[in-house]
PDB file of N, CA and C in Angstrom:
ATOM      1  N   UNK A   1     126.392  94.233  77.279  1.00  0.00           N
ATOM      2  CA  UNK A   1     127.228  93.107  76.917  1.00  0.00           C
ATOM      3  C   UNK A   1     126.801  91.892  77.741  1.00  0.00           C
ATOM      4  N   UNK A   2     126.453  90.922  77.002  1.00  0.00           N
ATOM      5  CA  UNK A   2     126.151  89.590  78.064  1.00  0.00           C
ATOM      6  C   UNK A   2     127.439  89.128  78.113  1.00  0.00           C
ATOM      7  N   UNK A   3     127.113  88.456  79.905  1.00  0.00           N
ATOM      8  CA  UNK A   3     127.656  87.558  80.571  1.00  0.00           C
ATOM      9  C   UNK A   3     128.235  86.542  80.111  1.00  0.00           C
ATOM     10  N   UNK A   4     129.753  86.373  79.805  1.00  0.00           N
ATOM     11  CA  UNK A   4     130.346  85.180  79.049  1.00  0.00           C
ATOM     12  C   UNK A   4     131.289  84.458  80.562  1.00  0.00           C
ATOM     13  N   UNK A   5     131.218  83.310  81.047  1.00  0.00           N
ATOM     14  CA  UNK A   5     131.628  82.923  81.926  1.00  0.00           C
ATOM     15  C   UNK A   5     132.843  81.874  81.872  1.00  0.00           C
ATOM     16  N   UNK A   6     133.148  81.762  83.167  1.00  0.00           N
ATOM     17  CA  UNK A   6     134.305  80.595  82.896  1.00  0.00           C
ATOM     18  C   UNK A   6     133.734  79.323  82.697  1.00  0.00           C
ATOM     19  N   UNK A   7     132.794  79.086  83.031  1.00  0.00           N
ATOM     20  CA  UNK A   7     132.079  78.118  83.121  1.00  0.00           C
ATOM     21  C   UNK A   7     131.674  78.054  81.479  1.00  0.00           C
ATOM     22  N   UNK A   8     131.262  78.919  80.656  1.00  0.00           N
ATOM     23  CA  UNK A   8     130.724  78.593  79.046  1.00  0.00           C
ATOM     24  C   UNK A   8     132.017  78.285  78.284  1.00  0.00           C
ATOM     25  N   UNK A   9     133.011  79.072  78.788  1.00  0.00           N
ATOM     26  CA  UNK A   9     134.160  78.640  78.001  1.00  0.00           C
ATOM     27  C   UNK A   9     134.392  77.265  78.304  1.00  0.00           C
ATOM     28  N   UNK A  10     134.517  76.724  79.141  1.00  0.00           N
ATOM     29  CA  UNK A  10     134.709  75.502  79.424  1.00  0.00           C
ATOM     30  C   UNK A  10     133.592  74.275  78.793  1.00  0.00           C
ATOM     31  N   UNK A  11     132.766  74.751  78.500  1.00  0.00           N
ATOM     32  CA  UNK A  11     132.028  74.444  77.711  1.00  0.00           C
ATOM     33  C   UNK A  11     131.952  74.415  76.261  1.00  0.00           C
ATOM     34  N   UNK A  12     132.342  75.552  75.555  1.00  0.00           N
ATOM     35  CA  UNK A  12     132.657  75.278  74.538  1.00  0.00           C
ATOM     36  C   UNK A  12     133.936  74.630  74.278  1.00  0.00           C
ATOM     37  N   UNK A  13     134.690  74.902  74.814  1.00  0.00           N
ATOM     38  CA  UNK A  13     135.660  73.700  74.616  1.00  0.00           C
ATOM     39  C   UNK A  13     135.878  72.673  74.351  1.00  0.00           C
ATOM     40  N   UNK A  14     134.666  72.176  75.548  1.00  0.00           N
ATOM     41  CA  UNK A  14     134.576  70.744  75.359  1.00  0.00           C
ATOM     42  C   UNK A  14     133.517  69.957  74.244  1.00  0.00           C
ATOM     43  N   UNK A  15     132.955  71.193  73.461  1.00  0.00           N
ATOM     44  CA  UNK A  15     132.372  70.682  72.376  1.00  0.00           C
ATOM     45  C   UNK A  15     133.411  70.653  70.934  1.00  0.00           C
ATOM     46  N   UNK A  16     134.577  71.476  71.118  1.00  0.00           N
ATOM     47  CA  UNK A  16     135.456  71.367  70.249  1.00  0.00           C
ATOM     48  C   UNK A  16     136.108  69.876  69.715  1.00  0.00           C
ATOM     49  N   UNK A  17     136.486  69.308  68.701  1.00  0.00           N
ATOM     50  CA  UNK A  17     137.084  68.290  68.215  1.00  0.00           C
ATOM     51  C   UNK A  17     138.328  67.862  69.303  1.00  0.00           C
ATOM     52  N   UNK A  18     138.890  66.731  69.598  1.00  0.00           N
ATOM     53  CA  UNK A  18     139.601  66.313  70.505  1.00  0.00           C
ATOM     54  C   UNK A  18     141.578  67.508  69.574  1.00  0.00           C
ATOM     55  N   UNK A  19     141.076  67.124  68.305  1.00  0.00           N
ATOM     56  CA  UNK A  19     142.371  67.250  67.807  1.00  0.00           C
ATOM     57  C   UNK A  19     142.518  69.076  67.770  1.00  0.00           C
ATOM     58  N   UNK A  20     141.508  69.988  67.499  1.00  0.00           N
ATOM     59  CA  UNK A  20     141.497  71.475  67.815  1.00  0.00           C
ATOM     60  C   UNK A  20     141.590  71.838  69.244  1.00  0.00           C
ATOM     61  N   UNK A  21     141.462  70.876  70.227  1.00  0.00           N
ATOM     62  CA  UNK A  21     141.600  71.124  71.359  1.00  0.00           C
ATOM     63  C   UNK A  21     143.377  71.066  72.027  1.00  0.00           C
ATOM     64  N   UNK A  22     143.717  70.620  70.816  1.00  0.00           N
ATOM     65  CA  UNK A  22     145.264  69.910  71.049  1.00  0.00           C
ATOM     66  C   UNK A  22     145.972  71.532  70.437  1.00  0.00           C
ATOM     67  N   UNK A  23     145.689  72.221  69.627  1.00  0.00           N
ATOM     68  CA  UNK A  23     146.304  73.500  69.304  1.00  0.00           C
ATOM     69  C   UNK A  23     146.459  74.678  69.727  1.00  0.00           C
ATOM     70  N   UNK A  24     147.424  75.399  69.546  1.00  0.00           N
ATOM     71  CA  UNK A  24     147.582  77.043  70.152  1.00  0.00           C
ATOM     72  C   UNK A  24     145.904  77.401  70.503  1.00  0.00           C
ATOM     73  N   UNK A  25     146.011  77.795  71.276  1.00  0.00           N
ATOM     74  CA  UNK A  25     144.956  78.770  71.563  1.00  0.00           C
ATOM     75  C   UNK A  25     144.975  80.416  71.137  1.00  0.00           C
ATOM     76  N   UNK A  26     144.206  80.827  70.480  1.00  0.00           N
ATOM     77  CA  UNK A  26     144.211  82.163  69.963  1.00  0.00           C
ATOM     78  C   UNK A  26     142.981  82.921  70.564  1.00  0.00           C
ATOM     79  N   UNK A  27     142.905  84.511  70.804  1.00  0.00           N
ATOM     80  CA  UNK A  27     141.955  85.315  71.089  1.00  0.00           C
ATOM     81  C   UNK A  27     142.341  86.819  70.166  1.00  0.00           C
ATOM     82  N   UNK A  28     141.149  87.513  69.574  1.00  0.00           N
ATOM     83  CA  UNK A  28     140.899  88.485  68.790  1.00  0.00           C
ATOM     84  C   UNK A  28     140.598  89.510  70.118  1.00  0.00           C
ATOM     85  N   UNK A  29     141.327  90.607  69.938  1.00  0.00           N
ATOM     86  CA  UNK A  29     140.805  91.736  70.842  1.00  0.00           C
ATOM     87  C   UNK A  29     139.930  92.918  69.746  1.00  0.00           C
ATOM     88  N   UNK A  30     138.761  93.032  70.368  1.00  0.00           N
ATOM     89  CA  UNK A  30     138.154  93.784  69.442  1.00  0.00           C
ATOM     90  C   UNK A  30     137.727  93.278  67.503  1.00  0.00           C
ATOM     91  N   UNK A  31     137.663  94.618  67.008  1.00  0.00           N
ATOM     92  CA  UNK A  31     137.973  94.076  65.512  1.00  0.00           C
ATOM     93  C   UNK A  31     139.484  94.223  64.605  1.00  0.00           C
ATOM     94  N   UNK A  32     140.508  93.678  65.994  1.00  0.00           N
ATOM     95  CA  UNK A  32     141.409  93.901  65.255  1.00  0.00           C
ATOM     96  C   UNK A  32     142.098  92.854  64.093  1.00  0.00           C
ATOM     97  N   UNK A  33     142.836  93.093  62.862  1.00  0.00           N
ATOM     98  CA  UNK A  33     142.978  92.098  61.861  1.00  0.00           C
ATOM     99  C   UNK A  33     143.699  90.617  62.445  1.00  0.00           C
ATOM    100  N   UNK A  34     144.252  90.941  64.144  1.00  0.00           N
ATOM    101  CA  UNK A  34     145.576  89.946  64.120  1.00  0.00           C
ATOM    102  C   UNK A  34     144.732  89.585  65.119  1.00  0.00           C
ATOM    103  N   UNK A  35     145.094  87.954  65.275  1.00  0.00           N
ATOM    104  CA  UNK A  35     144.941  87.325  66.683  1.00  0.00           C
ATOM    105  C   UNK A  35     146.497  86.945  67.523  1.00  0.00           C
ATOM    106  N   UNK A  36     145.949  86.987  68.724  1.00  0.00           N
ATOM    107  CA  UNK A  36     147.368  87.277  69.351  1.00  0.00           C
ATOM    108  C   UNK A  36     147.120  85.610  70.291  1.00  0.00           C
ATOM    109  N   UNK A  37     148.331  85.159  70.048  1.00  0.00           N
ATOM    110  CA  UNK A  37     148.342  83.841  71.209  1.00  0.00           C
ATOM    111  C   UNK A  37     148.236  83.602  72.646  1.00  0.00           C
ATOM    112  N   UNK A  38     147.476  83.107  72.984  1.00  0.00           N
ATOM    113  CA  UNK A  38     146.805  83.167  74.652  1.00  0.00           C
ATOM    114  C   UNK A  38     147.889  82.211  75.374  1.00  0.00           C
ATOM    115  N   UNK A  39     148.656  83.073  76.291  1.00  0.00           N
ATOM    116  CA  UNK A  39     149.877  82.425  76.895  1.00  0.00           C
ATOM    117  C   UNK A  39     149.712  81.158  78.097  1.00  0.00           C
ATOM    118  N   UNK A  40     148.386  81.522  78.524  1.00  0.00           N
ATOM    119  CA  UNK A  40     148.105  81.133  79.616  1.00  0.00           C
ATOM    120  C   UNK A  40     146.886  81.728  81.088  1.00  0.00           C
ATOM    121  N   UNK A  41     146.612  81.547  81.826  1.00  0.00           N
ATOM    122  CA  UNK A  41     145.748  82.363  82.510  1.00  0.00           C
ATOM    123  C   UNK A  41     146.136  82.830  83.778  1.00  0.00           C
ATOM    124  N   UNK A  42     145.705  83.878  84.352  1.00  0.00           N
ATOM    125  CA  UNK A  42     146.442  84.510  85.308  1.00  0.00           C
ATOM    126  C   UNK A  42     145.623  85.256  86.097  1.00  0.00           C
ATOM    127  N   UNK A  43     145.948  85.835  87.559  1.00  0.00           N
ATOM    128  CA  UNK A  43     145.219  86.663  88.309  1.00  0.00           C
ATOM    129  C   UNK A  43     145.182  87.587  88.482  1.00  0.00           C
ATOM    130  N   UNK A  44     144.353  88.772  88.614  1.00  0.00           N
ATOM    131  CA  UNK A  44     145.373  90.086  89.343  1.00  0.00           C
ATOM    132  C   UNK A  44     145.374  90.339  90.786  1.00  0.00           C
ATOM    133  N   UNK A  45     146.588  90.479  90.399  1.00  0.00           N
ATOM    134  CA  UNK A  45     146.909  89.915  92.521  1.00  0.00           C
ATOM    135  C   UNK A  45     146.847  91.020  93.126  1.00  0.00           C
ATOM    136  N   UNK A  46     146.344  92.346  92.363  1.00  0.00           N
ATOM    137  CA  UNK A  46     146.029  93.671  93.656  1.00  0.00           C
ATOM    138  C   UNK A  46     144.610  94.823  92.618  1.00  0.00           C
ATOM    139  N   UNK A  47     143.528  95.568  93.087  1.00  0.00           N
ATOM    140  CA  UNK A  47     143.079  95.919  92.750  1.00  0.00           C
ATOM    141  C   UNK A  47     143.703  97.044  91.429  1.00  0.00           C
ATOM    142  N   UNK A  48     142.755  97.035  90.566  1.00  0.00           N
ATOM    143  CA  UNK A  48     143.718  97.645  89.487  1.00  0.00           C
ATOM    144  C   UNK A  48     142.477  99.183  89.500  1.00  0.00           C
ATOM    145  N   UNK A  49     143.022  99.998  89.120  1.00  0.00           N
ATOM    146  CA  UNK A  49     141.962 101.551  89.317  1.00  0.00           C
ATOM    147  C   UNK A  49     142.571 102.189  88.029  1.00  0.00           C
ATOM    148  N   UNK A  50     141.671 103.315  87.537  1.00  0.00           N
ATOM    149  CA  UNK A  50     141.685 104.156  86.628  1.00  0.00           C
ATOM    150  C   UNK A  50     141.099 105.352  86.503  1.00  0.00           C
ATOM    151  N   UNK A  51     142.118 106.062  85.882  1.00  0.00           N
ATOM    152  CA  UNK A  51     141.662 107.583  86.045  1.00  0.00           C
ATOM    153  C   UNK A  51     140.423 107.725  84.700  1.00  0.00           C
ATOM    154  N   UNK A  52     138.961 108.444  85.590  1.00  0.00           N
ATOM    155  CA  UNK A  52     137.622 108.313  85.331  1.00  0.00           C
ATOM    156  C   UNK A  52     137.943 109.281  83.766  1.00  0.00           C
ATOM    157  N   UNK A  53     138.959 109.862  83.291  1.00  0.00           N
ATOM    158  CA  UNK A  53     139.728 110.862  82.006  1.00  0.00           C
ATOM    159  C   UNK A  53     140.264 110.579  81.746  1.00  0.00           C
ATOM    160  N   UNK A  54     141.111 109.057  81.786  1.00  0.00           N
ATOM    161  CA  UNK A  54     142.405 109.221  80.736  1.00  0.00           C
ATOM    162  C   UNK A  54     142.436 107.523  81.161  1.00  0.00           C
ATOM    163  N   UNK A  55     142.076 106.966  80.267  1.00  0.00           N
ATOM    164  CA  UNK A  55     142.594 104.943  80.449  1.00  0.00           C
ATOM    165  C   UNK A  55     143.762 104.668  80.770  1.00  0.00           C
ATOM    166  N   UNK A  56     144.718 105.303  79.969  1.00  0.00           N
ATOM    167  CA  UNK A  56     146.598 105.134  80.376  1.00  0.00           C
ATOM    168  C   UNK A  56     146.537 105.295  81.661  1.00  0.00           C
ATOM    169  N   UNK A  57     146.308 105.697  82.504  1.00  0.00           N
ATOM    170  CA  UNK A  57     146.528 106.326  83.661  1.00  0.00           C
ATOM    171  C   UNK A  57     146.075 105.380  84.829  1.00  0.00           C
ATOM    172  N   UNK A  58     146.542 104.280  85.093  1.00  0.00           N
ATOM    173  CA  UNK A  58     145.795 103.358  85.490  1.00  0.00           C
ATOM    174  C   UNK A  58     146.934 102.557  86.517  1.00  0.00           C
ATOM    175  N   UNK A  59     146.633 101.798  87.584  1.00  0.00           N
ATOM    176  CA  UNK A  59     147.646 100.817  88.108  1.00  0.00           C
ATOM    177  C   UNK A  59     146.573 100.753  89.720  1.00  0.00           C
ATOM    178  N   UNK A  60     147.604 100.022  90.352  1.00  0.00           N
ATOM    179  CA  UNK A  60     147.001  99.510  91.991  1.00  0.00           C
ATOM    180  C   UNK A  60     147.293 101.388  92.489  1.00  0.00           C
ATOM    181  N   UNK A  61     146.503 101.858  94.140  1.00  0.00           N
ATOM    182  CA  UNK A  61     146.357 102.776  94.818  1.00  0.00           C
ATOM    183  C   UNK A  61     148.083 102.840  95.033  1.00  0.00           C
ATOM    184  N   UNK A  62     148.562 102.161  95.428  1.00  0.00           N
ATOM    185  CA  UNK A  62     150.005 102.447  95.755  1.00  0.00           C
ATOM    186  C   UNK A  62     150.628 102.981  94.677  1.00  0.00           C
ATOM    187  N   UNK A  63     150.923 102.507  93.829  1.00  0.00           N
ATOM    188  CA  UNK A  63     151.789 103.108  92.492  1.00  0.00           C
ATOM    189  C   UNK A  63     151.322 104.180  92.416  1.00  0.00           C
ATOM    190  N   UNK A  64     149.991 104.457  92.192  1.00  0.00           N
ATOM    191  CA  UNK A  64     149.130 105.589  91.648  1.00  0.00           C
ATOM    192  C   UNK A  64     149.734 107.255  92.674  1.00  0.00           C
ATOM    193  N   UNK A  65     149.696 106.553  93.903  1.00  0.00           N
ATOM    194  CA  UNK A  65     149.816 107.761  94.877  1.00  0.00           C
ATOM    195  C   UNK A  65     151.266 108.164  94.394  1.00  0.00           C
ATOM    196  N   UNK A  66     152.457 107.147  94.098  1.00  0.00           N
ATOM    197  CA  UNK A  66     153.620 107.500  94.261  1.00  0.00           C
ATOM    198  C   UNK A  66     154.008 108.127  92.724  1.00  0.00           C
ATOM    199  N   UNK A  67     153.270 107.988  92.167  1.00  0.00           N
ATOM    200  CA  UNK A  67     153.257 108.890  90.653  1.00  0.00           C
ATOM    201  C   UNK A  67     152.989 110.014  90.542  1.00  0.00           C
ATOM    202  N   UNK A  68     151.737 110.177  91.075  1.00  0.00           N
ATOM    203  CA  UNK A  68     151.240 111.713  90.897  1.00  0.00           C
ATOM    204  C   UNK A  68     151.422 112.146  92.426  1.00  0.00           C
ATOM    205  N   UNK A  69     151.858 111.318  93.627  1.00  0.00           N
ATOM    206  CA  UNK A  69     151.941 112.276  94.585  1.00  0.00           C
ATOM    207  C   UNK A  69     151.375 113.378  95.759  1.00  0.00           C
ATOM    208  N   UNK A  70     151.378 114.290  96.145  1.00  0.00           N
ATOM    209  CA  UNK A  70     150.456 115.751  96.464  1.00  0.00           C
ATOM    210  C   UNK A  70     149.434 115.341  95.282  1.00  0.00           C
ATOM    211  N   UNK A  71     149.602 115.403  94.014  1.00  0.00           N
ATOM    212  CA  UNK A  71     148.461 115.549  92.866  1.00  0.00           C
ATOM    213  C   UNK A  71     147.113 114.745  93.217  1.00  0.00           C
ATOM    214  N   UNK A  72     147.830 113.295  93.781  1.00  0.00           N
ATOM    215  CA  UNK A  72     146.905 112.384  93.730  1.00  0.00           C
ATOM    216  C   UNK A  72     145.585 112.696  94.768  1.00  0.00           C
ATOM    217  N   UNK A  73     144.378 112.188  93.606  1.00  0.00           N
ATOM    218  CA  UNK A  73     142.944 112.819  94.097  1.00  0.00           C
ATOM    219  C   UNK A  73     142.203 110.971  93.727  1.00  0.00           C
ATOM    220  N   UNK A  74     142.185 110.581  94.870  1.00  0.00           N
ATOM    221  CA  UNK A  74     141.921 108.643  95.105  1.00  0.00           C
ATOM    222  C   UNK A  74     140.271 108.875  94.490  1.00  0.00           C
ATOM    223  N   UNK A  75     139.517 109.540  95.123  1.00  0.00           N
ATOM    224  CA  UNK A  75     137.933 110.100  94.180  1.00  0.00           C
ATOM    225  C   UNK A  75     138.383 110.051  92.564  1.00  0.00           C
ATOM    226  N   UNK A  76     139.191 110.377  92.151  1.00  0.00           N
ATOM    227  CA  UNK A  76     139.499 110.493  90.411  1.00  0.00           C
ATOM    228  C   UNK A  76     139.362 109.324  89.766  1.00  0.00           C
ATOM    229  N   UNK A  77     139.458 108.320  90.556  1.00  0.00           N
ATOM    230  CA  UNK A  77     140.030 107.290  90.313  1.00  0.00           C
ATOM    231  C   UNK A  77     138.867 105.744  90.113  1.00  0.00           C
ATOM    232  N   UNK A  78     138.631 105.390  89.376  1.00  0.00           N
ATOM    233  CA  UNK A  78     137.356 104.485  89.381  1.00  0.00           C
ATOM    234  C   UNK A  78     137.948 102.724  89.254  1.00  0.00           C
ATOM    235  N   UNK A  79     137.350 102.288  90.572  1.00  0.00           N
ATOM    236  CA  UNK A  79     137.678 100.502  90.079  1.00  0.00           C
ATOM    237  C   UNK A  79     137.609  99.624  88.695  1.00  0.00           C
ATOM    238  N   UNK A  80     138.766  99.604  88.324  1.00  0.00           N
ATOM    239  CA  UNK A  80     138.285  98.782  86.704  1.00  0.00           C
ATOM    240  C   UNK A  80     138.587  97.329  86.822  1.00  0.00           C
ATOM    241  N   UNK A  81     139.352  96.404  87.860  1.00  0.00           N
ATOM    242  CA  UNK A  81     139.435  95.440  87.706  1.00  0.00           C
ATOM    243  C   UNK A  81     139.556  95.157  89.361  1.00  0.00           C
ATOM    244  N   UNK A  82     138.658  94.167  89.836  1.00  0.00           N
ATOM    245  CA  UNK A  82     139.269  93.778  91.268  1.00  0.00           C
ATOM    246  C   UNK A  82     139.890  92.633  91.610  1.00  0.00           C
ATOM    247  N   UNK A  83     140.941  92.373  92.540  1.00  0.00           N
ATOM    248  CA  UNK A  83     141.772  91.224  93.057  1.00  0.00           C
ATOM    249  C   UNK A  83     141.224  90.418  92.606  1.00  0.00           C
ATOM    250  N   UNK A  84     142.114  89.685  92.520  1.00  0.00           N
ATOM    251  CA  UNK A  84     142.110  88.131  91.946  1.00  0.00           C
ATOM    252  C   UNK A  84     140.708  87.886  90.530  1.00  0.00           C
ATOM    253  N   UNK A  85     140.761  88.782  90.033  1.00  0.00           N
ATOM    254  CA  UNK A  85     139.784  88.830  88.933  1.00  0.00           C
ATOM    255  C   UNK A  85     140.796  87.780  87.336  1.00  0.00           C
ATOM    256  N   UNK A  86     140.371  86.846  86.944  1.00  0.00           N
ATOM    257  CA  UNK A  86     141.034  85.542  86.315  1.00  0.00           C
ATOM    258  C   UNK A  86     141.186  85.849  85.166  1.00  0.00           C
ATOM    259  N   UNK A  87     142.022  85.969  83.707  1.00  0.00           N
ATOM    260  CA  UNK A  87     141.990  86.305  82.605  1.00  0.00           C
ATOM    261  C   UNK A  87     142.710  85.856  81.694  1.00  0.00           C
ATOM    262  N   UNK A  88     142.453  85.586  80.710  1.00  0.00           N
ATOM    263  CA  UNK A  88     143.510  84.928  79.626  1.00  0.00           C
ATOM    264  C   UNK A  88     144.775  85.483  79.343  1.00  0.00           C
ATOM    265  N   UNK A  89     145.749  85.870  79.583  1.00  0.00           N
ATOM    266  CA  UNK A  89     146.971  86.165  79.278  1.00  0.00           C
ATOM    267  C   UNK A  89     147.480  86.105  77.784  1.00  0.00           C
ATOM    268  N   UNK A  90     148.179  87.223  77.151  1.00  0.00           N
ATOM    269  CA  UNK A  90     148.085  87.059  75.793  1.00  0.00           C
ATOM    270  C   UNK A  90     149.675  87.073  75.719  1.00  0.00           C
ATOM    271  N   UNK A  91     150.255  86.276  74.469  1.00  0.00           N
ATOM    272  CA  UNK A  91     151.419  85.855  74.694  1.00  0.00           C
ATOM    273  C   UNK A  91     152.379  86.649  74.022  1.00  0.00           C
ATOM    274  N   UNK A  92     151.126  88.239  73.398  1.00  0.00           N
ATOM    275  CA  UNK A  92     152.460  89.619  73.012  1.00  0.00           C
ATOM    276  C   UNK A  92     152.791  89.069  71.248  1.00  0.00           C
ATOM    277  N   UNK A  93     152.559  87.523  70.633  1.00  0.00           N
ATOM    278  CA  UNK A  93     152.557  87.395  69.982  1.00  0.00           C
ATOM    279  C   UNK A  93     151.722  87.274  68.486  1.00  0.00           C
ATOM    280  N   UNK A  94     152.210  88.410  67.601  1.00  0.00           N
ATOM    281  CA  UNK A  94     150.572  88.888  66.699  1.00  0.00           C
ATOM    282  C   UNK A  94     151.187  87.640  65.535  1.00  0.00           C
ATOM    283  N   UNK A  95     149.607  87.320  64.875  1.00  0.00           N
ATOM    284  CA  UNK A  95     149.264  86.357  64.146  1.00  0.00           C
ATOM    285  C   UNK A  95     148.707  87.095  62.704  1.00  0.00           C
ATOM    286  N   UNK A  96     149.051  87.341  61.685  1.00  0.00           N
ATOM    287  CA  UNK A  96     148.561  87.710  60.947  1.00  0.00           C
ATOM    288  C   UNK A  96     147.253  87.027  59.942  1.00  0.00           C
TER     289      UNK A  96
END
């Protein structure tokens, strides 16, 4: 997958029409039929981890331990997003 940056987005942007630049902002996840409205942008304010078998299974080392407990095996567990990593926020609202 190539490298799409904050820096190109900002770029295309600014090649956009003054008046499309003035509207909702929308993003497609995947190939799904709906676009969902981009609320805003945001950080993640603590490392986020995931179990290397199961995607659901996912949150910061703290939560993680206090879920599974004795169970919890921190090796299981693979970095999927780190601190303060920047992202479009989606506003939960589908667009048909």
């Amino acid at each position: 997958m190539e490298k799409f940056t904050w820096d190109d987005l900002a770029e295309a942007i600014n090649k956009l029409p003054k008046e499309q630049r003035a509207n909702q902002v929308f993003m497609s996840i995947d190939d799904e039929s709906k676009f969902r409205h981009v609320a805003g942008i945001e950080s993640i304010p603590e490392d986020v981890y995931v179990y290397y078998d199961d995607p659901e299974d996912c949150g910061n080392l703290d939560d993680l331990k206090e879920t599974h407990g004795e169970d919890f095996i921190e090796s299981d567990y693979i970095l999927s997003t780190p601190k303060g990593t920047t992202f479009l926020y989606d506003g939960l609202k589908l667009m048909d």
